[in-house]
N, C-alpha and C. Protein backbone atom coordinates (compact mmCIF):
# COMPACT_ATOMS: atom_id res chain seq x y z
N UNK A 1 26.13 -8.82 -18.04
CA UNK A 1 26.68 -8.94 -16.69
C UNK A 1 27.07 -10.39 -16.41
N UNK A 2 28.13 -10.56 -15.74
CA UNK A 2 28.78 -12.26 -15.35
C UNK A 2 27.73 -12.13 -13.84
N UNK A 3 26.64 -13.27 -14.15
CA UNK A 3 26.48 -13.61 -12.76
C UNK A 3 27.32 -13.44 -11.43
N UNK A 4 28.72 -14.28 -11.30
CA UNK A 4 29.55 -14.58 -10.14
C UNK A 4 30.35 -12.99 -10.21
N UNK A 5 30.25 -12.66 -10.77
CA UNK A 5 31.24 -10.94 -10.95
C UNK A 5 30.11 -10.10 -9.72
N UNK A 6 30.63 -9.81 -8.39
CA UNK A 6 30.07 -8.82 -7.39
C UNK A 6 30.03 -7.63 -7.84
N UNK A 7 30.90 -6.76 -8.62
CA UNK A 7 30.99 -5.63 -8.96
C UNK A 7 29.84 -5.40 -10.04
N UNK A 8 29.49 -6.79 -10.76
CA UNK A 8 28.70 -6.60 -11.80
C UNK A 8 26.82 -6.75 -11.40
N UNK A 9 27.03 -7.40 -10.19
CA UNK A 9 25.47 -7.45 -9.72
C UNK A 9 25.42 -6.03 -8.89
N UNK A 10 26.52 -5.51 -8.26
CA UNK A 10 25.93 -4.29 -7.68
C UNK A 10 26.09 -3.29 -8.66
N UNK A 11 26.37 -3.26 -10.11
CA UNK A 11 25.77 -2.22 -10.43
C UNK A 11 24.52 -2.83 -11.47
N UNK A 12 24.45 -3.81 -11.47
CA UNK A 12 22.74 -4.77 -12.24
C UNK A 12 21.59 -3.87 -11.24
N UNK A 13 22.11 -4.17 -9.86
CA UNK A 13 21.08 -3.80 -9.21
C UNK A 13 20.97 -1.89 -8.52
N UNK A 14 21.90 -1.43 -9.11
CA UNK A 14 21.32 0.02 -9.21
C UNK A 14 20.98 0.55 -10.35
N UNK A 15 21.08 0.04 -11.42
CA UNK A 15 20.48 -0.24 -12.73
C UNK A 15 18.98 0.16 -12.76
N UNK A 16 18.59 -0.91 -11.86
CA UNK A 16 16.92 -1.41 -11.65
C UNK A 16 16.58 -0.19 -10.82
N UNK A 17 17.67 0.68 -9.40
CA UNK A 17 17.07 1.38 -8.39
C UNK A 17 17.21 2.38 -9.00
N UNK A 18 17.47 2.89 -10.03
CA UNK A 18 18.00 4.18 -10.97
C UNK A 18 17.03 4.28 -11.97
N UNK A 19 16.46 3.28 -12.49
CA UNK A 19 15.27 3.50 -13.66
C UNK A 19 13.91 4.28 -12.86
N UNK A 20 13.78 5.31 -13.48
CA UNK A 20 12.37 6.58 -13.34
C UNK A 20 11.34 5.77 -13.82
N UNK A 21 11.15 4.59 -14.44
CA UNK A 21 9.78 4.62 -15.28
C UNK A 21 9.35 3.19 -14.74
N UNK A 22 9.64 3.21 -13.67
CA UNK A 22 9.18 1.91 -12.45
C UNK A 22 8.64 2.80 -11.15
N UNK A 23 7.87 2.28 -10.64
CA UNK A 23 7.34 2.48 -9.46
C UNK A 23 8.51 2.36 -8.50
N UNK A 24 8.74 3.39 -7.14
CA UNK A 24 9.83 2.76 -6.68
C UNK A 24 9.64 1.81 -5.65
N UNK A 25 8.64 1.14 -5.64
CA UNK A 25 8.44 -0.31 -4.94
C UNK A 25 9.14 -1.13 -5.87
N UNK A 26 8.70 -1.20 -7.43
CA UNK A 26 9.21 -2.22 -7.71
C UNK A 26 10.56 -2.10 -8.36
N UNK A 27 11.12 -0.60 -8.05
CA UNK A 27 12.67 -0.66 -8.04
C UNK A 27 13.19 -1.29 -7.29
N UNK A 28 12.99 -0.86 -6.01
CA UNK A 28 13.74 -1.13 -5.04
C UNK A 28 13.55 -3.18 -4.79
N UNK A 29 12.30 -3.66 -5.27
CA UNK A 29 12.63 -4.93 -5.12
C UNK A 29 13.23 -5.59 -5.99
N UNK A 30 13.47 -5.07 -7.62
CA UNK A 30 14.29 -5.72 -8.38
C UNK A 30 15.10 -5.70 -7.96
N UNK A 31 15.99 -4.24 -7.51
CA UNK A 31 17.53 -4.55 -7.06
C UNK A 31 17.16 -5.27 -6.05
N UNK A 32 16.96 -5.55 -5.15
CA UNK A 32 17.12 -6.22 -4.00
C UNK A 32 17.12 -7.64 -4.25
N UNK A 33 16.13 -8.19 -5.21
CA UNK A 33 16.25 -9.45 -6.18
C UNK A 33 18.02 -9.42 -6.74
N UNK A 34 18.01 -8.88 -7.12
CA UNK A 34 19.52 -8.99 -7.64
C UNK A 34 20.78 -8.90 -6.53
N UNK A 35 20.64 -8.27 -6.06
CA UNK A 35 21.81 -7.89 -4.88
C UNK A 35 21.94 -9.36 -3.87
N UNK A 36 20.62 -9.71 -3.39
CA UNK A 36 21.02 -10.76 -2.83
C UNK A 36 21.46 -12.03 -3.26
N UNK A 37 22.10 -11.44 -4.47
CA UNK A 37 23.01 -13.00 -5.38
C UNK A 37 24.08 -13.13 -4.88
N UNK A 38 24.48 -11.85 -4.53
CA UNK A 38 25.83 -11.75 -3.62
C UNK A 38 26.44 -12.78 -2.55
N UNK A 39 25.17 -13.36 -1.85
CA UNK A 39 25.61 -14.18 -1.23
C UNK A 39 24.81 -15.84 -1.09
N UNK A 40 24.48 -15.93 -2.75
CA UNK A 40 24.13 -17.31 -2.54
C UNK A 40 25.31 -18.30 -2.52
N UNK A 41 26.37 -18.19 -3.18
CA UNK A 41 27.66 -18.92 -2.87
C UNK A 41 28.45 -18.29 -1.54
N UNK A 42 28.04 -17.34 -0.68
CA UNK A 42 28.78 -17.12 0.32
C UNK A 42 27.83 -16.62 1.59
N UNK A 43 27.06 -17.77 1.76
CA UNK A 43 25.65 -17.67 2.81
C UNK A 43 26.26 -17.05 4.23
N UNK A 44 27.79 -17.58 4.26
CA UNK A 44 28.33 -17.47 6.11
C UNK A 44 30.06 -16.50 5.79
N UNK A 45 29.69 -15.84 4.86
CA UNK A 45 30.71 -14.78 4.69
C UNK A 45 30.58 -13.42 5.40
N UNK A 46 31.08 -13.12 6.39
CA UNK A 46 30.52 -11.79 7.19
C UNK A 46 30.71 -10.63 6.11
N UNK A 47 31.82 -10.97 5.08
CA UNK A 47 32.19 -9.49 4.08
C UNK A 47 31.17 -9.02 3.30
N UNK A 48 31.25 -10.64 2.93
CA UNK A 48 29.76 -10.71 1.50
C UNK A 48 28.28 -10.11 1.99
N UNK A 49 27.89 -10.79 3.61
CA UNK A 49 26.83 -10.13 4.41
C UNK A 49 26.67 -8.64 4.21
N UNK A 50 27.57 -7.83 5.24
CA UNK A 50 27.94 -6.80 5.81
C UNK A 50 27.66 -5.50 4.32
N UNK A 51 28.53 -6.25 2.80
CA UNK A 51 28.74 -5.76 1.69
C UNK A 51 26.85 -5.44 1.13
N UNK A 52 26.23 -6.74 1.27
CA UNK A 52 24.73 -6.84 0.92
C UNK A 52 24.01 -6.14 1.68
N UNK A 53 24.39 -6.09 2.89
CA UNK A 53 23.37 -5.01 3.99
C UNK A 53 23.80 -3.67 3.30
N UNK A 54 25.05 -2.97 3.05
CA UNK A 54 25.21 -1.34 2.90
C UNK A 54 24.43 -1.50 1.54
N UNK A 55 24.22 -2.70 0.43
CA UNK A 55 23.72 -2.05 -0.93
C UNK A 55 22.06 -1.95 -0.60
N UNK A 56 21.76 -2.68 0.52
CA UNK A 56 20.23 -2.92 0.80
C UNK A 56 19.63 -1.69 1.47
N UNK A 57 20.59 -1.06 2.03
CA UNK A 57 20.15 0.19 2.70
C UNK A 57 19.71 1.34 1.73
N UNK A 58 20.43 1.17 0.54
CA UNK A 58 20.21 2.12 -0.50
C UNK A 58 17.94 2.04 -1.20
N UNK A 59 17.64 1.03 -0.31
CA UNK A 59 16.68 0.13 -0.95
C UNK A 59 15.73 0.62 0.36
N UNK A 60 16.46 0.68 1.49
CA UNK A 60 15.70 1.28 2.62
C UNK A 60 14.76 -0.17 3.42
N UNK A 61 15.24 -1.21 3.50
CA UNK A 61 15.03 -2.22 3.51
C UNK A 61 15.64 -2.60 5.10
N UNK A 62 15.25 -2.19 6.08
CA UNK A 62 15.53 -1.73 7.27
C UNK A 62 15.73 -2.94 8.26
N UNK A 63 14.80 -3.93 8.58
CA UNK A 63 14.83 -5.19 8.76
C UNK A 63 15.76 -5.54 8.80
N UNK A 64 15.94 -6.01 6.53
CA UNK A 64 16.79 -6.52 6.57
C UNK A 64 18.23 -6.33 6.56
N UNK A 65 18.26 -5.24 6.88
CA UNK A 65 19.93 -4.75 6.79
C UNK A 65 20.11 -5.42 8.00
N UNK A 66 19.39 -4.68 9.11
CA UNK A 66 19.59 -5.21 10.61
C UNK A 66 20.03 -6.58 10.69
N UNK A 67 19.22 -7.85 9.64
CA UNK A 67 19.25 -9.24 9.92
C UNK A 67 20.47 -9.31 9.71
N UNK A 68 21.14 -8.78 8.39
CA UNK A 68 22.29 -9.09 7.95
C UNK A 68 23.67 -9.03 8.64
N UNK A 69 23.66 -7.40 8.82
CA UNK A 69 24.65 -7.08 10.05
C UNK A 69 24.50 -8.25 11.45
N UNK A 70 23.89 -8.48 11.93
CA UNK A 70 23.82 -8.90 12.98
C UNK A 70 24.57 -10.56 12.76
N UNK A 71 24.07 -11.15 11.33
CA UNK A 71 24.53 -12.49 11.14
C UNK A 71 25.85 -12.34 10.80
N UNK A 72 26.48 -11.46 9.95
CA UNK A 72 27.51 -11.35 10.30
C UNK A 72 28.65 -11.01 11.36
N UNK A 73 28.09 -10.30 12.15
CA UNK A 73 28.31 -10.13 14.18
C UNK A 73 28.84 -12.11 14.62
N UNK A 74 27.44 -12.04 14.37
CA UNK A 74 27.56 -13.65 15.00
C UNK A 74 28.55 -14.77 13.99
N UNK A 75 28.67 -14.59 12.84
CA UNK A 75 29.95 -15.54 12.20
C UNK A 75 31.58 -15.30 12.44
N UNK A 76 31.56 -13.46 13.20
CA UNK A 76 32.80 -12.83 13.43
C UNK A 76 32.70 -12.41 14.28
N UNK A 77 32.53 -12.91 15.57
CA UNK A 77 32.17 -11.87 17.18
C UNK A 77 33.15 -11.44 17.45
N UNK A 78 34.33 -11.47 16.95
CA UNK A 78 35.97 -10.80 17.25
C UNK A 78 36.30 -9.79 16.39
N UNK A 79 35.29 -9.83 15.15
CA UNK A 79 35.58 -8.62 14.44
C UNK A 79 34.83 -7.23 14.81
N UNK A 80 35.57 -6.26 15.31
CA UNK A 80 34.76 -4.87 15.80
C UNK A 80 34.09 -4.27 14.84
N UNK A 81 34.36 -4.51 13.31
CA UNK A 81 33.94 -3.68 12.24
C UNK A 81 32.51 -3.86 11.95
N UNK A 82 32.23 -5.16 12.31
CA UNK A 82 30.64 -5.43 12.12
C UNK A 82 29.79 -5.06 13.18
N UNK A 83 30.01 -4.45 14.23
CA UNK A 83 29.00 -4.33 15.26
C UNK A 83 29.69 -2.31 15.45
N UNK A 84 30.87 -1.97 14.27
CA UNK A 84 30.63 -0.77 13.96
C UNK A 84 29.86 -0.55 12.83
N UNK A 85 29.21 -1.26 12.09
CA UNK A 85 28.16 -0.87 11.03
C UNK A 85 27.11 -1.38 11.66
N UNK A 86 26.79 -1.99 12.47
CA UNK A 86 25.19 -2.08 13.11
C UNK A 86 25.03 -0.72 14.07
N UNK A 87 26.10 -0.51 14.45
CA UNK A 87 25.84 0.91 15.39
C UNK A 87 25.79 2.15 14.32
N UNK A 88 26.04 2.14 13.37
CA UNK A 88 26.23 3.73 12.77
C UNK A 88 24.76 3.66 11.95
N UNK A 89 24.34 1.88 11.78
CA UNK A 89 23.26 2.15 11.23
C UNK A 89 21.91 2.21 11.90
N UNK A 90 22.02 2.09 13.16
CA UNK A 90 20.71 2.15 13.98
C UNK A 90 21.20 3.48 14.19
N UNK A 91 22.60 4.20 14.52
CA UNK A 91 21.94 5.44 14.69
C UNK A 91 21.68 6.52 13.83
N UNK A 92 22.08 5.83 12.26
CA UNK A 92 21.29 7.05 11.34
C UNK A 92 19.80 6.80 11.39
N UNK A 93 19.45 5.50 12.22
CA UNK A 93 17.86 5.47 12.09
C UNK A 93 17.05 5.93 13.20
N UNK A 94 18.00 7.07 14.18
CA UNK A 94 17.57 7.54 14.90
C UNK A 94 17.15 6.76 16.15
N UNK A 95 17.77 5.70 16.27
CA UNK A 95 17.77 4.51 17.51
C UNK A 95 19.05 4.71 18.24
N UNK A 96 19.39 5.39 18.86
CA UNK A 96 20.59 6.09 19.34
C UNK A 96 21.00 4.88 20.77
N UNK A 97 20.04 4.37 21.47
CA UNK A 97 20.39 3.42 22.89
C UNK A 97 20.76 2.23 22.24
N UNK A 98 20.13 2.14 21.06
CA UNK A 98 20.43 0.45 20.48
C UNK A 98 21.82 0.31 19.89
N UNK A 99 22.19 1.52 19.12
CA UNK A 99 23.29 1.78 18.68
C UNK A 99 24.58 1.59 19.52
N UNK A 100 24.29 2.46 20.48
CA UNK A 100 25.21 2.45 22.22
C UNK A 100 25.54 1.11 22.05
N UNK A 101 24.13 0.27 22.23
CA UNK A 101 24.57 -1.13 22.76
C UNK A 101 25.30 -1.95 21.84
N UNK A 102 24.84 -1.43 20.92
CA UNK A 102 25.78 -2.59 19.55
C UNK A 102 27.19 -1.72 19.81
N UNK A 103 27.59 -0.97 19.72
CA UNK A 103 28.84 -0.11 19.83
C UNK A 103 29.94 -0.65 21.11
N UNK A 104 28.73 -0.82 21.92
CA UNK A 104 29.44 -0.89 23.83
C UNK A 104 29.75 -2.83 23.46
N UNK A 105 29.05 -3.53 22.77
CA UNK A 105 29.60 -4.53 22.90
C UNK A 105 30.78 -4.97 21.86
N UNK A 106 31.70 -4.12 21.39
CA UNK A 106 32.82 -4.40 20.70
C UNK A 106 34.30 -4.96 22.27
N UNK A 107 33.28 -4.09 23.03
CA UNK A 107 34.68 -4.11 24.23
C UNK A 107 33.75 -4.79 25.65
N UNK A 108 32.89 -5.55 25.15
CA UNK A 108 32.14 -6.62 25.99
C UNK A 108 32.98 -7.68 26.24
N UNK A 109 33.34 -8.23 27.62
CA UNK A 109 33.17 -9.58 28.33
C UNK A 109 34.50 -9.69 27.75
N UNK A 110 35.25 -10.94 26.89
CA UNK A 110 36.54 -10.93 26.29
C UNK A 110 36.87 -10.68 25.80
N UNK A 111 35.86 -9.78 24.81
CA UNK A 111 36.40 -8.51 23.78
C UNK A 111 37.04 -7.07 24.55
N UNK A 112 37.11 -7.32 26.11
CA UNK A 112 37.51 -6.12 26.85
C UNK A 112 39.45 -5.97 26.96
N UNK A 113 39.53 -5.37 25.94
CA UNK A 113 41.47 -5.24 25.87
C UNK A 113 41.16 -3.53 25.39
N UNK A 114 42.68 -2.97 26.00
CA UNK A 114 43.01 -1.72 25.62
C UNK A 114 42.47 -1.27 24.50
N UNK A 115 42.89 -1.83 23.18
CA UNK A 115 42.71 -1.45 21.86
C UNK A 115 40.90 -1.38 21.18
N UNK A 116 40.21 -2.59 22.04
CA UNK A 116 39.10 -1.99 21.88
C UNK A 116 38.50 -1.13 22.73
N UNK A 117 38.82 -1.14 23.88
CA UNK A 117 38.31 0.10 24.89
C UNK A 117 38.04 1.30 23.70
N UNK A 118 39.82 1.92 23.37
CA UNK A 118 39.83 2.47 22.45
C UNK A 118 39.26 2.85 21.44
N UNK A 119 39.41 1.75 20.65
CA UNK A 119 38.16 1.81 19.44
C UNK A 119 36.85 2.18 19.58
N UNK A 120 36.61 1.95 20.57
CA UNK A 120 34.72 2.28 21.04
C UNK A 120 34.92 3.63 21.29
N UNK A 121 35.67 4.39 21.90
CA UNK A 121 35.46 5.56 22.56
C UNK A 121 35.77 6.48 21.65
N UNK A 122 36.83 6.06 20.59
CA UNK A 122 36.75 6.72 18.95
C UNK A 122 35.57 6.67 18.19
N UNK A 123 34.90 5.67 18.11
CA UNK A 123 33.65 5.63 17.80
C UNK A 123 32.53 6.82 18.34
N UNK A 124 32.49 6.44 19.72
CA UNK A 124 31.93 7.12 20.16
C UNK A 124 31.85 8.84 20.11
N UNK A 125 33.37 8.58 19.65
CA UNK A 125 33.48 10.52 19.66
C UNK A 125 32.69 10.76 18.59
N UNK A 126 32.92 10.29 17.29
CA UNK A 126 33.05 10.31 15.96
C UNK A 126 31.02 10.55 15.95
N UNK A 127 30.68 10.18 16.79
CA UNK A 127 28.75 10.16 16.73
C UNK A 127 28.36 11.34 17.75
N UNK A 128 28.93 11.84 18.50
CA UNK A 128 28.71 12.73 19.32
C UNK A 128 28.50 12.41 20.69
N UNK A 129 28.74 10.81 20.92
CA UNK A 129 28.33 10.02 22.37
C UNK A 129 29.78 10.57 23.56
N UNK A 130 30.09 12.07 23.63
CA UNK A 130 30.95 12.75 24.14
C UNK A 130 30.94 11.68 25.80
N UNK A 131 29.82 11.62 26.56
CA UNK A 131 30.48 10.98 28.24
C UNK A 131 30.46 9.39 27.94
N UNK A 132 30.10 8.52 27.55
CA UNK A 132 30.70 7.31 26.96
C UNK A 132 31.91 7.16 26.35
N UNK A 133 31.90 8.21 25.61
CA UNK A 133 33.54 8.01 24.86
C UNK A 133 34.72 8.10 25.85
N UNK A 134 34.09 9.41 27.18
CA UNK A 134 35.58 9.21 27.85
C UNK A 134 35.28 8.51 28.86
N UNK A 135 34.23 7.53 29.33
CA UNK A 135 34.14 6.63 29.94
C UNK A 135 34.88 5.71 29.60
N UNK A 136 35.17 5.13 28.23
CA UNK A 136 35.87 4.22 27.61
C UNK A 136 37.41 4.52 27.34
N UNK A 137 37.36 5.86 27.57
CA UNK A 137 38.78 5.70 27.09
C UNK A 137 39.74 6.22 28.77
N UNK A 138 38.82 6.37 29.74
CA UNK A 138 39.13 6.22 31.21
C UNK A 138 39.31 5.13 31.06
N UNK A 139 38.58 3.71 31.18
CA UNK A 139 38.98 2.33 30.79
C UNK A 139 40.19 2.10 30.66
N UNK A 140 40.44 2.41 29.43
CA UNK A 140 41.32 1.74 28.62
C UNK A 140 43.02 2.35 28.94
N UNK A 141 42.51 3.74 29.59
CA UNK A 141 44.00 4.14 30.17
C UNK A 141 44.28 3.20 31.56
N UNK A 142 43.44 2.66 32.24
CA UNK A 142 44.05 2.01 33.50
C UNK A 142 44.59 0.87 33.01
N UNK A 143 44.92 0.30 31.48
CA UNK A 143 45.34 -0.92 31.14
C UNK A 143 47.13 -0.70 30.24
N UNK A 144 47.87 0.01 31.22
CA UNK A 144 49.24 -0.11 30.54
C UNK A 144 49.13 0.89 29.46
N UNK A 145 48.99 1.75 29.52
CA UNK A 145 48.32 2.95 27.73
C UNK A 145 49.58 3.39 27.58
N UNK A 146 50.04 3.41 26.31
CA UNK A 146 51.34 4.29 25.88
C UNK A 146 50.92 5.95 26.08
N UNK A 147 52.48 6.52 26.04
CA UNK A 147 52.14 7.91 26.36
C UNK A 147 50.92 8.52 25.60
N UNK A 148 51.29 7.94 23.90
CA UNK A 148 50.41 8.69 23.42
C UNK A 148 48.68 8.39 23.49
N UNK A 149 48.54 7.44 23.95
CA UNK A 149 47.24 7.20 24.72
C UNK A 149 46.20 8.15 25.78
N UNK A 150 47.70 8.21 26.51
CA UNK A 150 46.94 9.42 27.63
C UNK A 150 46.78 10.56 27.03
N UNK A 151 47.97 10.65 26.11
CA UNK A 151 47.73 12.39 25.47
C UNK A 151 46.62 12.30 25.03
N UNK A 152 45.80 11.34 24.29
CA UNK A 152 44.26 11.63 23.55
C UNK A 152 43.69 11.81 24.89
N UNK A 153 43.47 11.07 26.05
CA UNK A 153 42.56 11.07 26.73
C UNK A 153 42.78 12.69 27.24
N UNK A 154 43.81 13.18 27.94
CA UNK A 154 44.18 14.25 28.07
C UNK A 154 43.63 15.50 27.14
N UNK A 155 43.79 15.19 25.89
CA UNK A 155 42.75 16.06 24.95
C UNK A 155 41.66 16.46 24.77
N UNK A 156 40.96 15.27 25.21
CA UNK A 156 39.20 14.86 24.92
C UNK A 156 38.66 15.00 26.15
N UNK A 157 39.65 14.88 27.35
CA UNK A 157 39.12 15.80 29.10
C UNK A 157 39.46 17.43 28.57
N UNK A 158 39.89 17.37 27.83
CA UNK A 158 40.23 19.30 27.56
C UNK A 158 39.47 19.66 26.72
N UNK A 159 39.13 19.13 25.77
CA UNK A 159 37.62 19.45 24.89
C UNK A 159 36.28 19.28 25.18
N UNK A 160 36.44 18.24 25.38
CA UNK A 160 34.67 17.54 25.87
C UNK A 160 34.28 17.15 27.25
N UNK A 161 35.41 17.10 27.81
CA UNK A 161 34.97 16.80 29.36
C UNK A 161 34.41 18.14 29.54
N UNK A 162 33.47 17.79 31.19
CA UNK A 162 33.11 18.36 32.28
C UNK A 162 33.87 19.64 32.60
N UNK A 163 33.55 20.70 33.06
CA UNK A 163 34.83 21.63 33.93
C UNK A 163 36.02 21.32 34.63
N UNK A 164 35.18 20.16 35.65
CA UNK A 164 36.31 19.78 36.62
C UNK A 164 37.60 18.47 36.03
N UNK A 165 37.21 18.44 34.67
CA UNK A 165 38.36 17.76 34.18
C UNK A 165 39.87 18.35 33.93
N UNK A 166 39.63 19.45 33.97
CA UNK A 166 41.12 20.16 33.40
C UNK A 166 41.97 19.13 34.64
N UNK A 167 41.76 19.09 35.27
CA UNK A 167 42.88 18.92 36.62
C UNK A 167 43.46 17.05 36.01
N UNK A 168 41.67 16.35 35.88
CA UNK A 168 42.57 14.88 35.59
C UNK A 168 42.77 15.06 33.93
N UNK A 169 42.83 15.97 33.25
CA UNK A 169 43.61 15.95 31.92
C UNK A 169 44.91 16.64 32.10
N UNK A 170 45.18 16.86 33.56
CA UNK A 170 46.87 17.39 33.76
C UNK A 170 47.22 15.77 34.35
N UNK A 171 46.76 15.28 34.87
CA UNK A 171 47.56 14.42 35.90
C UNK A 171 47.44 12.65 34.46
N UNK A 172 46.74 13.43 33.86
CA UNK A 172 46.69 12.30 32.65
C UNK A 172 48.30 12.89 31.63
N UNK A 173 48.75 14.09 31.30
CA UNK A 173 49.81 14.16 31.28
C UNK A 173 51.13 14.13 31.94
N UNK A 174 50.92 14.24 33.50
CA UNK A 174 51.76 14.04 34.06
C UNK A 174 52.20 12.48 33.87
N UNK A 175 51.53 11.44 33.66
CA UNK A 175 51.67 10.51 33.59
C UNK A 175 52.15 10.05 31.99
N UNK A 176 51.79 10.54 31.17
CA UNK A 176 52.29 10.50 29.68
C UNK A 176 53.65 10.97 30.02
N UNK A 177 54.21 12.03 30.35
CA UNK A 177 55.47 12.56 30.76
C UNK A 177 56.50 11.69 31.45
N UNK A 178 55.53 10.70 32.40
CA UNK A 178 56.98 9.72 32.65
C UNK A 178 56.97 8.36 32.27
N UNK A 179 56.51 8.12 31.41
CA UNK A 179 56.40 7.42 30.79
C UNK A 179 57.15 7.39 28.98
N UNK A 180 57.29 9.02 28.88
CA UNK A 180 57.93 9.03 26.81
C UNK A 180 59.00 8.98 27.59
N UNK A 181 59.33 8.38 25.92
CA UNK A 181 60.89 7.65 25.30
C UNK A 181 61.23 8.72 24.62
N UNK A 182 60.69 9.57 23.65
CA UNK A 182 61.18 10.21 22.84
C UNK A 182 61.11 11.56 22.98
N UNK A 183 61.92 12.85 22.25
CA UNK A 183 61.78 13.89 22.03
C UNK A 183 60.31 14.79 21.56
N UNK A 184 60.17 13.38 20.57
CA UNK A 184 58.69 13.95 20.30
C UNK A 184 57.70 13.76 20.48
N UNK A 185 57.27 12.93 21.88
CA UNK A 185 56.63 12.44 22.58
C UNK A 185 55.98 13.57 23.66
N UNK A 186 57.30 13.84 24.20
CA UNK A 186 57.68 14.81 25.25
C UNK A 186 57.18 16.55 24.32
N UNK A 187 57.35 16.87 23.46
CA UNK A 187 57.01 17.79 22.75
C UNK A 187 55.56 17.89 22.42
N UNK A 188 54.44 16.98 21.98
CA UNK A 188 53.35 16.49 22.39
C UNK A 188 52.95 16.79 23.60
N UNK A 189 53.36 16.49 24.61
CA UNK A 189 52.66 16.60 25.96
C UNK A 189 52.83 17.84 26.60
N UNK A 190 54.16 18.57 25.80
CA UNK A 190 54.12 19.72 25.72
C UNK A 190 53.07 20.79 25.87
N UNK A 191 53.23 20.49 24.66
CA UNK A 191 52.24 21.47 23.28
C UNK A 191 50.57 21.22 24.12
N UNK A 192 50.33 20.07 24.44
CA UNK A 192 48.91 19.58 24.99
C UNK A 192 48.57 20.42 26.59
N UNK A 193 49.75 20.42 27.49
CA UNK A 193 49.52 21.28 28.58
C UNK A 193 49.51 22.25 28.56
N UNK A 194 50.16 23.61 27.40
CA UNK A 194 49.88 24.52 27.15
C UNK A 194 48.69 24.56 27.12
N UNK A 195 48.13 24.30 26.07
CA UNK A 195 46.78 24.16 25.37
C UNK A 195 45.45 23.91 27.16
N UNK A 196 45.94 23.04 27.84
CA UNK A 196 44.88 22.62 28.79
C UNK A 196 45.42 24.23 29.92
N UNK A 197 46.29 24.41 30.20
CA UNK A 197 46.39 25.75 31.17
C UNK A 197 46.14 26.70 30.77
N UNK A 198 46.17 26.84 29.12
CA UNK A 198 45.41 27.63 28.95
C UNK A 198 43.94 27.80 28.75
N UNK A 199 42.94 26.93 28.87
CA UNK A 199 41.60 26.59 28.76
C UNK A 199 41.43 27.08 30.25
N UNK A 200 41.97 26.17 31.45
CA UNK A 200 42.20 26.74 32.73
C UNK A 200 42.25 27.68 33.15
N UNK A 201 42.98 28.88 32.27
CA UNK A 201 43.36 29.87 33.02
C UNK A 201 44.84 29.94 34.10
N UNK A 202 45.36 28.65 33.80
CA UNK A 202 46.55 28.90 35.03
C UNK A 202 47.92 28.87 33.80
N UNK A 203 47.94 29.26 32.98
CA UNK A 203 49.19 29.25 31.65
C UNK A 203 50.32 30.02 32.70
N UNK A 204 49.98 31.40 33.13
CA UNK A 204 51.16 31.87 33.91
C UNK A 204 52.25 31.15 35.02
């Protein structure tokens, strides 16, 4: 194995987490000995971090994944991708409020623009956090949203909202409607109000 070769220490160190005829304490700390070579030449690299936390998890090394993610948060507070792997990983650990919070602060304070509104409330769908997600993506439509913006929100009030959403997932297309440019914009918002009058009951 080339020391400086990354590809070659992460598989050195499943090497070590893959051998049967070790205890798996002292599997899991060889690789972990090894893996964290990853970032002795790149101590303040959020990639190199972020990269060492997902191989450490394999190791179940819980702490320190957390430490890692988080230091990389703090070398890239503008990057959303790192405080989306601290959230997916507190909530496979069944820490579901902590997760929220690492999640909810992608679109914190001056990180608050359309596109991350967005991003969070995709997130959010994607975990099952159904009234946060369209909390966020209510947000993010009062900020200039292209048609096809509202059409998601319009969707996700027709799937996952409340009852009394059908009505603001119409008036969320009415507003996509004057707003498209295109044929197939307009065909979209179409196809989407069918779909919501008929959930309604008012298609006729």
């Amino acid at each position: 194995f080339q020391s400086g070769n990354r590809d070659h220490i992460e598989q050195w160190g499943q090497l070590y987490l893959s051998r049967k005829d070790l205890p798996l304490q002292e599997r899991r700390s060889r690789a972990t000995e090894v893996w964290e070579r990853i970032i002795i030449d790149r101590p303040k690299d959020p990639v190199a971090l972020s990269r060492l936390a997902e191989l450490l998890r394999r190791a179940e090394l819980t702490d320190r994944v957390l430490d890692l993610y988080r230091k990389a948060i703090d070398l890239a507070p503008n990057e959303p991708q790192y405080r989306e792997y601290l959230g997916e990983y507190l909530h496979q650990r069944q820490r579901p409020e902590e997760a929220l919070a690492a999640w909810k602060e992608i679109a914190a304070g001056d990180r608050r623009t359309k596109d991350n509104l967005l991003r969070v409330s995709e997130v959010l769908q994607g975990f099952g956090y159904l009234e946060p997600a369209l909390d966020f993506m209510r947000e993010a439509c009062k900020l200039n949203p292209e048609p096809g913006e509202r059409l998601k929100f319009a969707e996700l009030l027709r799937s996952d909202g409340p009852e009394h959403s059908i009505e603001q997932a119409l008036q969320q297309l009415d507003l996509a409607e004057q707003s498209a440019s295109t044929s197939d914009e307009r065909q979209q918002i179409l196809t989407e109000r069918i779909k919501t009058l008929i959930v309604a009951g008012q298609l006729a």
